[in-house]
Protein backbone atom coordinates (compact mmCIF):
# COMPACT_ATOMS: atom_id res chain seq x y z
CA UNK A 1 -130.62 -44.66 76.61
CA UNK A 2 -129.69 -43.95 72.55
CA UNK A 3 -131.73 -42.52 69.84
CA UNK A 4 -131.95 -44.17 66.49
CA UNK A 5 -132.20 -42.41 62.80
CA UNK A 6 -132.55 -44.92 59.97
CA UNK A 7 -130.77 -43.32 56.77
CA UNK A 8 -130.66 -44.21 53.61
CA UNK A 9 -128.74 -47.39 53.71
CA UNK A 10 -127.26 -46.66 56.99
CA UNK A 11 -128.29 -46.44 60.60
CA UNK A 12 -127.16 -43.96 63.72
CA UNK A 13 -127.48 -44.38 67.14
CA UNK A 14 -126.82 -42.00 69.67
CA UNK A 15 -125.67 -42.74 72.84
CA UNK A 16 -127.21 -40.60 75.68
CA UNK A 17 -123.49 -40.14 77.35
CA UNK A 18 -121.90 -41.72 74.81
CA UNK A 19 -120.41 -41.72 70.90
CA UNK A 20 -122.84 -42.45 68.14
CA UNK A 21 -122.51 -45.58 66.03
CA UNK A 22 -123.81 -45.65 62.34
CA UNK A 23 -123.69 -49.27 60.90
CA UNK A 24 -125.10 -50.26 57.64
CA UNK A 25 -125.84 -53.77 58.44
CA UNK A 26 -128.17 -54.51 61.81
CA UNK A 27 -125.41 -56.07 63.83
CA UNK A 28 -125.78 -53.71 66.76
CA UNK A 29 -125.82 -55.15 70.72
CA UNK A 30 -127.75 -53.21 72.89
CA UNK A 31 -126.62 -53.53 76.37
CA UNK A 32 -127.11 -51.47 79.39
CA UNK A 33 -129.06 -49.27 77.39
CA UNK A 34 -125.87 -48.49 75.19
CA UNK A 35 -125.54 -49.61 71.43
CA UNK A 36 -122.26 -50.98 70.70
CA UNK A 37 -121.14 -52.70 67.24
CA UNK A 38 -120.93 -56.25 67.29
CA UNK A 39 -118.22 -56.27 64.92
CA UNK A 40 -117.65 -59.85 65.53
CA UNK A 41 -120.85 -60.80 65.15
CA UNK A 42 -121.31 -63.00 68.04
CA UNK A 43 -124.64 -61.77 69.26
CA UNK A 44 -122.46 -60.84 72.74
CA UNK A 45 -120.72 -57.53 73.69
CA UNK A 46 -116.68 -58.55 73.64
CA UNK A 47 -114.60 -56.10 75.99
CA UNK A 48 -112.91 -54.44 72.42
CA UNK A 49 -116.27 -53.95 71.48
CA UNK A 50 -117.19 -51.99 74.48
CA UNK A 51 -116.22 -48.44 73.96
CA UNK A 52 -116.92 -47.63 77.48
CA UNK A 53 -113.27 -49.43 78.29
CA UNK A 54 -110.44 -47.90 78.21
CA UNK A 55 -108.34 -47.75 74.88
CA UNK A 56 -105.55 -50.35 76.25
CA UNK A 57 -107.90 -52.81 77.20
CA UNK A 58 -109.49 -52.64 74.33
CA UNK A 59 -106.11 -53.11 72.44
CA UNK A 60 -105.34 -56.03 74.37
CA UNK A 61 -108.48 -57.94 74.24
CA UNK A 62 -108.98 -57.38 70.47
CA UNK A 63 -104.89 -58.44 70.17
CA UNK A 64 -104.99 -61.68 72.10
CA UNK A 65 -107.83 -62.61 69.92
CA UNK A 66 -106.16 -62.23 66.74
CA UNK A 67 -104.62 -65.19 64.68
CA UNK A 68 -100.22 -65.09 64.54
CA UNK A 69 -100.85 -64.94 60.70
CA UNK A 70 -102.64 -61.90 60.99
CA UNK A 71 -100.73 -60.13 63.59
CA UNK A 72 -97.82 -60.87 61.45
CA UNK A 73 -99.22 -59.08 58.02
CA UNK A 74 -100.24 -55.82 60.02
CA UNK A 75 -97.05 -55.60 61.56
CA UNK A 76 -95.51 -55.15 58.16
CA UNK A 77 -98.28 -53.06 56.78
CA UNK A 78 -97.44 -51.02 59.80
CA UNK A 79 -95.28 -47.91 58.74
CA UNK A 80 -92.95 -48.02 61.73
């Protein structure tokens, strides 16, 4: 279960056993009754979405979804 406190242009939702997520648009999935961004906007909770997966899988999943083109300009934004 979550709470929800609407803000002044903003929204939080606490998740029982979980982090809280503050969005300032509506584009919130609510699965499992868990509140996750949808950051991609697809109506559908993607695994890098899901925060209850591990960080790796996360990685990978958002990675693999990624065009070259933009893989390509963060690796030379990246300061390594």
């Amino acid at each position: 279960m979550f709470s929800k406190k609407v803000k002044k242009g903003y929204v939080l939702y606490q998740n029982e056993n979980g982090p809280e997520i503050g969005t300032s648009k509506d584009r919130v999935i609510i699965q499992d009754g868990c509140v996750f961004k949808d950051l991609a906007g697809t109506g559908e909770l993607l695994p890098y979405e899901d925060w209850r997966l591990g960080y790796e899988e996360r990685a990978k999943d958002l990675a693999a979804r990624l065009p070259v083109e933009m893989i390509a300009g963060l690796m030379l934004y990246s300061p390594l």
